[in-house]
C-alpha atoms as a PDB file:
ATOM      1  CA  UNK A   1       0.000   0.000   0.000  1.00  0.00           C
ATOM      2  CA  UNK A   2       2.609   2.149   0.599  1.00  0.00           C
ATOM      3  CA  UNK A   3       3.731   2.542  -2.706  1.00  0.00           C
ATOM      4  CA  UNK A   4       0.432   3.993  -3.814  1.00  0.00           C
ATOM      5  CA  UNK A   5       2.237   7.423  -2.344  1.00  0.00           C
ATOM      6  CA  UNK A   6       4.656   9.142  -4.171  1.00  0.00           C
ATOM      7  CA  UNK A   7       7.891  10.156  -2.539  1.00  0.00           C
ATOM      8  CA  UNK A   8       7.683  14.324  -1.055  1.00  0.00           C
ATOM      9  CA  UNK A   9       4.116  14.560  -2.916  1.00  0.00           C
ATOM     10  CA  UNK A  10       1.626  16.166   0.316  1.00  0.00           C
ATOM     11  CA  UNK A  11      -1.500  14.132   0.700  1.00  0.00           C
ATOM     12  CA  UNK A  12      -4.703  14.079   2.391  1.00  0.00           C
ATOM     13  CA  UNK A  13      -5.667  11.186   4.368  1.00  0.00           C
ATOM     14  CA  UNK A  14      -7.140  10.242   7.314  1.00  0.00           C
ATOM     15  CA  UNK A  15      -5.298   9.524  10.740  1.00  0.00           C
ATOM     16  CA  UNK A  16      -6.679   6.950  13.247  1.00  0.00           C
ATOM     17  CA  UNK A  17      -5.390   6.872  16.885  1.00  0.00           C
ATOM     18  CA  UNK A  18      -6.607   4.813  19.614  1.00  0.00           C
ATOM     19  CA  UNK A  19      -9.078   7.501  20.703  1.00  0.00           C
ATOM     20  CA  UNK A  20      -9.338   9.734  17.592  1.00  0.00           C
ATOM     21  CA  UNK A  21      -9.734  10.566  13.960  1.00  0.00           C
ATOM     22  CA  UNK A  22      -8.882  13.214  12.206  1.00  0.00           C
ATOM     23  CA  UNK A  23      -7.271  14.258   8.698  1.00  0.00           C
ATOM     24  CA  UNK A  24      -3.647  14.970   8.444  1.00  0.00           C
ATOM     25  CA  UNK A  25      -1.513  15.528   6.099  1.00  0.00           C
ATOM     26  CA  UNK A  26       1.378  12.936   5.078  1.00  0.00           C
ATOM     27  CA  UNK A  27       4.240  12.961   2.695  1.00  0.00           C
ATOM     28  CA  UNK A  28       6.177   9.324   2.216  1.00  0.00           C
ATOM     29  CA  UNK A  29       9.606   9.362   2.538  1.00  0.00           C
ATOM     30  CA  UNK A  30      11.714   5.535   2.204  1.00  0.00           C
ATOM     31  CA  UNK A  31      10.630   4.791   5.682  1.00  0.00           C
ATOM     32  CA  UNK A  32       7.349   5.221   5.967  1.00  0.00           C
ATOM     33  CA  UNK A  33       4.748   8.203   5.952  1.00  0.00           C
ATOM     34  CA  UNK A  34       5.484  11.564   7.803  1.00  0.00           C
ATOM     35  CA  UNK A  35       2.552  13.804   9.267  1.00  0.00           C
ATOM     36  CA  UNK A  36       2.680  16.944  12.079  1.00  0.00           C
ATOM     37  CA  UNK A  37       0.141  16.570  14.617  1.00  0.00           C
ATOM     38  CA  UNK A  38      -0.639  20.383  16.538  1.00  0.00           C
ATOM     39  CA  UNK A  39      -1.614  19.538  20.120  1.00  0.00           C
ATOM     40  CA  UNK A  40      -5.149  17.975  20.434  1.00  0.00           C
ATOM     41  CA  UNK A  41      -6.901  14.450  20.799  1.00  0.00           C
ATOM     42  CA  UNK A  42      -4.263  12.893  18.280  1.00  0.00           C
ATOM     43  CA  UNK A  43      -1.656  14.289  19.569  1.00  0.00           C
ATOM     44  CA  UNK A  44      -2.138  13.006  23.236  1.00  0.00           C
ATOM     45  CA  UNK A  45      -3.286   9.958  21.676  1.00  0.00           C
ATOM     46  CA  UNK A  46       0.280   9.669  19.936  1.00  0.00           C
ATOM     47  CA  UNK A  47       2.476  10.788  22.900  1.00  0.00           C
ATOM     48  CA  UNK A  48       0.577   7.907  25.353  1.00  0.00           C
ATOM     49  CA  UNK A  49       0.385   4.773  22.694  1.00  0.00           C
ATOM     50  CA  UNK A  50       2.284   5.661  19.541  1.00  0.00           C
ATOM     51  CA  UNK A  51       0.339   2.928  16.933  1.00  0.00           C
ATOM     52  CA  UNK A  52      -1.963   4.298  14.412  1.00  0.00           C
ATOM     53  CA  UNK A  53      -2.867   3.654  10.875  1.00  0.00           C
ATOM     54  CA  UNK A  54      -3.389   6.073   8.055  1.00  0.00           C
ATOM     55  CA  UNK A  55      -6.327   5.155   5.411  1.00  0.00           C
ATOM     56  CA  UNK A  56      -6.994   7.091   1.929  1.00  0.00           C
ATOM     57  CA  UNK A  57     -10.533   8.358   0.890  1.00  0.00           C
ATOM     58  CA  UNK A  58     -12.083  10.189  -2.214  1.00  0.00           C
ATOM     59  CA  UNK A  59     -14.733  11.705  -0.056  1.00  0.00           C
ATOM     60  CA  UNK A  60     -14.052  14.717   0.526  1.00  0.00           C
ATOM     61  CA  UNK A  61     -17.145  15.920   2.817  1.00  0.00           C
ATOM     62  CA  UNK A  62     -16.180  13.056   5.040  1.00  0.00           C
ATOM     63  CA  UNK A  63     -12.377  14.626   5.310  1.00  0.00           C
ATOM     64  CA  UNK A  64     -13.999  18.212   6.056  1.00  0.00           C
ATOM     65  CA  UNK A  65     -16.645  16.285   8.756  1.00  0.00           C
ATOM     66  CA  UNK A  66     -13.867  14.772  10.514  1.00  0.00           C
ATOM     67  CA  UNK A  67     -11.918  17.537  11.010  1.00  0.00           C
ATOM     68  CA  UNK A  68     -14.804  19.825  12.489  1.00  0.00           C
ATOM     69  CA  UNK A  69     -15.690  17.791  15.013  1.00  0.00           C
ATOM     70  CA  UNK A  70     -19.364  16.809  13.208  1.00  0.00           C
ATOM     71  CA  UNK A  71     -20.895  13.479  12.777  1.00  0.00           C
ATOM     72  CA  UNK A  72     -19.562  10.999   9.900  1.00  0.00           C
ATOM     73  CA  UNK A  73     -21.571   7.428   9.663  1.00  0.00           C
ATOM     74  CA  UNK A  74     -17.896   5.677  10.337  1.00  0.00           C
ATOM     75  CA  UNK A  75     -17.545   2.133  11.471  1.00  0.00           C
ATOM     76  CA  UNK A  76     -14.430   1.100  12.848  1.00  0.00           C
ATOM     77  CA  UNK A  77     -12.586  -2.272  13.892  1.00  0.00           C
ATOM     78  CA  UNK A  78     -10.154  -3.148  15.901  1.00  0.00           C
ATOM     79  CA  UNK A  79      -6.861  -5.521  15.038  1.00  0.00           C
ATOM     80  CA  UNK A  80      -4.671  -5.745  18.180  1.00  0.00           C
ATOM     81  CA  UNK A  81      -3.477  -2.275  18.864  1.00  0.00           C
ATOM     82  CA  UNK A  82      -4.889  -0.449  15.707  1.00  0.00           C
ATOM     83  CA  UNK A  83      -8.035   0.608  14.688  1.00  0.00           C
ATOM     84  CA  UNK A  84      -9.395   0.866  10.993  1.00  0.00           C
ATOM     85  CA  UNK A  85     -12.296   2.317   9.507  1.00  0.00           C
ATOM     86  CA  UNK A  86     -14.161  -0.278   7.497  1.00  0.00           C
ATOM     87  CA  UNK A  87     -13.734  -0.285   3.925  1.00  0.00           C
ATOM     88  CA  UNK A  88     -11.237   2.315   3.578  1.00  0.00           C
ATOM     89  CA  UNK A  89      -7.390   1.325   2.133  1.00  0.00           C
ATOM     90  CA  UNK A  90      -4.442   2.280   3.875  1.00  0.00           C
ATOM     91  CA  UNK A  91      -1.469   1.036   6.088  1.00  0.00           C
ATOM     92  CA  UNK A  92      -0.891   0.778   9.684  1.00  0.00           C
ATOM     93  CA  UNK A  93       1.908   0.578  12.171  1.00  0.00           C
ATOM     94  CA  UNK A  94       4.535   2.027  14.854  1.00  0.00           C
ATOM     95  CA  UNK A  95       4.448   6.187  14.947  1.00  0.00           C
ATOM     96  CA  UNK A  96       7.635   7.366  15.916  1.00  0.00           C
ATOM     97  CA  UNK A  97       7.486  10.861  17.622  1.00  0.00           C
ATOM     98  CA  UNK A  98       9.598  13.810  18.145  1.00  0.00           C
ATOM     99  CA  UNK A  99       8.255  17.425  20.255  1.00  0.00           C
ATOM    100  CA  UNK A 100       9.218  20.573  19.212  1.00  0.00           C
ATOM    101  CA  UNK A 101       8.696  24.287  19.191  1.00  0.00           C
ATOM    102  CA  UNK A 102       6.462  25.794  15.920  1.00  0.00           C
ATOM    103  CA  UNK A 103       6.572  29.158  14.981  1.00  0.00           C
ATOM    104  CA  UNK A 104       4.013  30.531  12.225  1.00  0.00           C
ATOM    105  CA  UNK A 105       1.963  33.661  11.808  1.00  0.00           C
ATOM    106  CA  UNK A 106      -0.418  32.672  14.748  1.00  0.00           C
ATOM    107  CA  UNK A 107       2.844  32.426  17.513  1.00  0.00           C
ATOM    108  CA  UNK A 108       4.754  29.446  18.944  1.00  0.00           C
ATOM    109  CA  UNK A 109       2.841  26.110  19.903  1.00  0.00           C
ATOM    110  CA  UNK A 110       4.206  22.730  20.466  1.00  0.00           C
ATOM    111  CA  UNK A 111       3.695  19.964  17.404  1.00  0.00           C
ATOM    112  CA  UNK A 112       4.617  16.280  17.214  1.00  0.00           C
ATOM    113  CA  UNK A 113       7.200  15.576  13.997  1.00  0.00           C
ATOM    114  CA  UNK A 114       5.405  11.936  13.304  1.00  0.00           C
ATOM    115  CA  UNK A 115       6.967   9.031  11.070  1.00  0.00           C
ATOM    116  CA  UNK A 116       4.420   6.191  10.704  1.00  0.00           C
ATOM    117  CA  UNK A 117       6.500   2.916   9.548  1.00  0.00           C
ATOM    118  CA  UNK A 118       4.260   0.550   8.201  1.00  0.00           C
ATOM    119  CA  UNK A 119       3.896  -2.866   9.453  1.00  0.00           C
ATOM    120  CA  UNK A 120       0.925  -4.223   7.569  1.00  0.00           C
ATOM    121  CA  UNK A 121      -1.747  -2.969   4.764  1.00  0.00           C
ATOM    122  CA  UNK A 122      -5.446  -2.262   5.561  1.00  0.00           C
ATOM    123  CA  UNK A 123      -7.719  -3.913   2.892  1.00  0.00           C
ATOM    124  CA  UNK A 124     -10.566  -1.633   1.057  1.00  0.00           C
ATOM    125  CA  UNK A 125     -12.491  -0.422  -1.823  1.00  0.00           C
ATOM    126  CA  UNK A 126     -13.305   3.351  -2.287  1.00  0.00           C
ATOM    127  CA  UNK A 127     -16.886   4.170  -3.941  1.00  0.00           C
ATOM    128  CA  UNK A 128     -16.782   5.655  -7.445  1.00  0.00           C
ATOM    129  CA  UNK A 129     -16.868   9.135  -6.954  1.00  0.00           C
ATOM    130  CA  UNK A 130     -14.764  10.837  -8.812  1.00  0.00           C
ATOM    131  CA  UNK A 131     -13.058  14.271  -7.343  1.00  0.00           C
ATOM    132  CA  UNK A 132     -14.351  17.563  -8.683  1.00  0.00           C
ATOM    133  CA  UNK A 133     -12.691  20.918  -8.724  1.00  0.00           C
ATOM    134  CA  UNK A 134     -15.783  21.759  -6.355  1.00  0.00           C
ATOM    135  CA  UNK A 135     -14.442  19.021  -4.233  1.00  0.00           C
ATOM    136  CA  UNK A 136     -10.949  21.241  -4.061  1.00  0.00           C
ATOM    137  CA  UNK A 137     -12.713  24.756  -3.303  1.00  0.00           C
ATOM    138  CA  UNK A 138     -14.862  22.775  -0.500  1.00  0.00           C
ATOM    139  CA  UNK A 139     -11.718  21.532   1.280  1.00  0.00           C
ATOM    140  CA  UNK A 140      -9.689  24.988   1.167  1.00  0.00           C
ATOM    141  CA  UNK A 141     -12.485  26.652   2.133  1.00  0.00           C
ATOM    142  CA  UNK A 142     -12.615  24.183   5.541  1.00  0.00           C
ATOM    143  CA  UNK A 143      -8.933  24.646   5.740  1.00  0.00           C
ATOM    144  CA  UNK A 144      -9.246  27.999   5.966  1.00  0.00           C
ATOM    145  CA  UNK A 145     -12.251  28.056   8.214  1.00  0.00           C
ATOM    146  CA  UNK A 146     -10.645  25.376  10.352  1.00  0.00           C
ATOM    147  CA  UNK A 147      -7.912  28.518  11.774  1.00  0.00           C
ATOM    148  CA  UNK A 148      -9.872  30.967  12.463  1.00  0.00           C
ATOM    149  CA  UNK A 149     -10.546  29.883  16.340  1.00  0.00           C
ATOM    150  CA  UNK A 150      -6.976  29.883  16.552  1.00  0.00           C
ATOM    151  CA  UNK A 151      -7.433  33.756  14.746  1.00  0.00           C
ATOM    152  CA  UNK A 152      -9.549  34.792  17.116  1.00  0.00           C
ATOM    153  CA  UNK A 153      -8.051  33.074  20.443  1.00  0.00           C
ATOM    154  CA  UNK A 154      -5.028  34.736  19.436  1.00  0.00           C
ATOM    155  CA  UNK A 155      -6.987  38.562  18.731  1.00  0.00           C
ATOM    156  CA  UNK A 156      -4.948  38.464  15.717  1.00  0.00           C
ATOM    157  CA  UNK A 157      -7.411  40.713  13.507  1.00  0.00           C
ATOM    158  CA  UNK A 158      -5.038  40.762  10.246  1.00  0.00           C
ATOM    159  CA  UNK A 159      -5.744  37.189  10.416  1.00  0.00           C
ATOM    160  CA  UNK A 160      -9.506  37.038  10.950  1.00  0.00           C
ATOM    161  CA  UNK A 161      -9.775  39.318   8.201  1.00  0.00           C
ATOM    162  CA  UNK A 162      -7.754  37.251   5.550  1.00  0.00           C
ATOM    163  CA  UNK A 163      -9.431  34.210   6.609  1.00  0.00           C
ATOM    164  CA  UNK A 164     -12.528  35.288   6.452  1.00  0.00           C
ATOM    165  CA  UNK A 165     -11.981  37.616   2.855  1.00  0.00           C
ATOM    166  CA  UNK A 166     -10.889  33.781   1.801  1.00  0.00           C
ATOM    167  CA  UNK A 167     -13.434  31.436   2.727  1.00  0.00           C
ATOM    168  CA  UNK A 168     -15.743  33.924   1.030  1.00  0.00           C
ATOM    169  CA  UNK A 169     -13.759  33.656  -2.334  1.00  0.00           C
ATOM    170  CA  UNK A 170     -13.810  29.622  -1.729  1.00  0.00           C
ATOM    171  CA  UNK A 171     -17.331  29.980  -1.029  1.00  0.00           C
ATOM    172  CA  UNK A 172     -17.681  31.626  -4.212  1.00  0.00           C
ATOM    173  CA  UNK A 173     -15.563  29.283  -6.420  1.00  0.00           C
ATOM    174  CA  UNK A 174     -17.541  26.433  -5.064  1.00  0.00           C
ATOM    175  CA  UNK A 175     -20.813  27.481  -6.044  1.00  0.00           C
ATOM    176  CA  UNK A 176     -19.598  28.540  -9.304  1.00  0.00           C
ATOM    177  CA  UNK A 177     -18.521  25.062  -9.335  1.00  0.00           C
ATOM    178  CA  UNK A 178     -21.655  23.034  -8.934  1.00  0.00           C
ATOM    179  CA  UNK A 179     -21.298  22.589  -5.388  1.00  0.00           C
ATOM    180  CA  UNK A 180     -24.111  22.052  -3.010  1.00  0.00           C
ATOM    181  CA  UNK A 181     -22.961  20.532   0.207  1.00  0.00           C
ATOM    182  CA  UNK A 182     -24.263  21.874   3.370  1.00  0.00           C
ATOM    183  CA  UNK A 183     -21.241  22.009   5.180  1.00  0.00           C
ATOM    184  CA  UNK A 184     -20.709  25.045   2.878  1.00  0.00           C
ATOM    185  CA  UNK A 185     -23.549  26.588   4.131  1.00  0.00           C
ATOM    186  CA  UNK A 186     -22.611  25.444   7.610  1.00  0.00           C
ATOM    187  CA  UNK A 187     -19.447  27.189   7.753  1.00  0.00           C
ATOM    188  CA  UNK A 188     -20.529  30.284   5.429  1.00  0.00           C
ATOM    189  CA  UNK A 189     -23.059  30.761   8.500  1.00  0.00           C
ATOM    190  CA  UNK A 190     -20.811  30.009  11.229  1.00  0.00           C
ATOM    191  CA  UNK A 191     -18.582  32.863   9.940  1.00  0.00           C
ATOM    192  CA  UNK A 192     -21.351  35.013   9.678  1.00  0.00           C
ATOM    193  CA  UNK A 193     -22.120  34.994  13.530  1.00  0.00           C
ATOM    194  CA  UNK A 194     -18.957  35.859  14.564  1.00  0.00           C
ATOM    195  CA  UNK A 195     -19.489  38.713  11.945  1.00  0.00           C
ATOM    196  CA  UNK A 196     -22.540  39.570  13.700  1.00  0.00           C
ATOM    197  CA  UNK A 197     -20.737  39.354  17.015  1.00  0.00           C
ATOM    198  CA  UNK A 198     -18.029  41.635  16.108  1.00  0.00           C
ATOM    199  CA  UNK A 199     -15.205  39.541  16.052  1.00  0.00           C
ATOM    200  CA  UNK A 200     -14.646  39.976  12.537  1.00  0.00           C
END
């Protein structure tokens, strides 16, 4: 399975810890898949029992559901120290960790440099549904909608302002697009209240 990722390419998958699961992004290098966890469930998750497998899916609303937090009709299994969600691909194994200082435009945090080395593949079959730029504009525009708690935890207007002038344009592109997903409409009117509240 792990040659299904190309060496230094940046892809978006989904992480599974023992309590947790989230999407993260991983880049292969010869050893195995490497990922930076910010501190959260995963991250804990990591630091206390360091097994987790990665799995690959074409779905993009389920990528954008996991990562805010919202209901996603998963079912998982377990196999000894792992757990998998059914029916999606992937690889699983030892994650081996390293803690450091992060600096980037929001201040300094602590992250987790991650390696996964594989020690076994995860058997599945993705649906045919094929990606569409839509699918792109949807997952920026959760990206982007993703930081802006940080934003605003941190006061840093210059921020809120950038992220919020560019969910709008993803917004945009996405119904331009075809797309019809209510998570769009979830987050346009998520950002809207803290308009209305005056944070942005």
């Amino acid at each position: 399975m792990l040659e299904c990722f190309e060496n230094g390419k940046v892809y978006e998958a989904i992480l599974i810890t023992r309590d947790n699961a989230t999407p993260v992004g991983v880049v292969r290098n010869n050893q195995g898949l490497f990922f930076k966890l910010f501190e959260g469930k995963s991250f804990v998750d990591i630091m206390e029992f360091p097994f987790a497998s990665i799995q690959i899916t074409n779905d993009v609303e389920l990528l954008i559901r996991l990562a805010l937090n919202m209901p996603a009709k998963l079912k998982f299994y377990k196999l000894k120290k792992w757990r998998f969600i059914e029916d999606l691909p992937g690889v699983y194994g030892r994650v081996k960790f390293n803690k450091r200082t992060w600096n980037d435009e929001f201040g300094e945090s602590i992250i987790l440099d991650c390696l996964l080395i594989p020690e076994g593949d995860i058997k599945g079959t993705l649906p045919l549904k094929p990606l569409s730029r839509a699918d792109y504009a949807l997952l920026e525009m959760a990206i982007h909608f993703t930081r802006i708690p940080l934003a605003v935890k941190m006061h840093n207007d210059k921020m809120i302002k950038t992220l919020h002038s560019k969910i709008h344009e993803e917004y945009a592109l996405y119904k331009h697009l075809g797309g019809k997903s209510e998570l769009a409409e979830f987050m346009m009117a998520s950002v809207e209240k803290l308009l209305h509240k005056g944070v942005l």
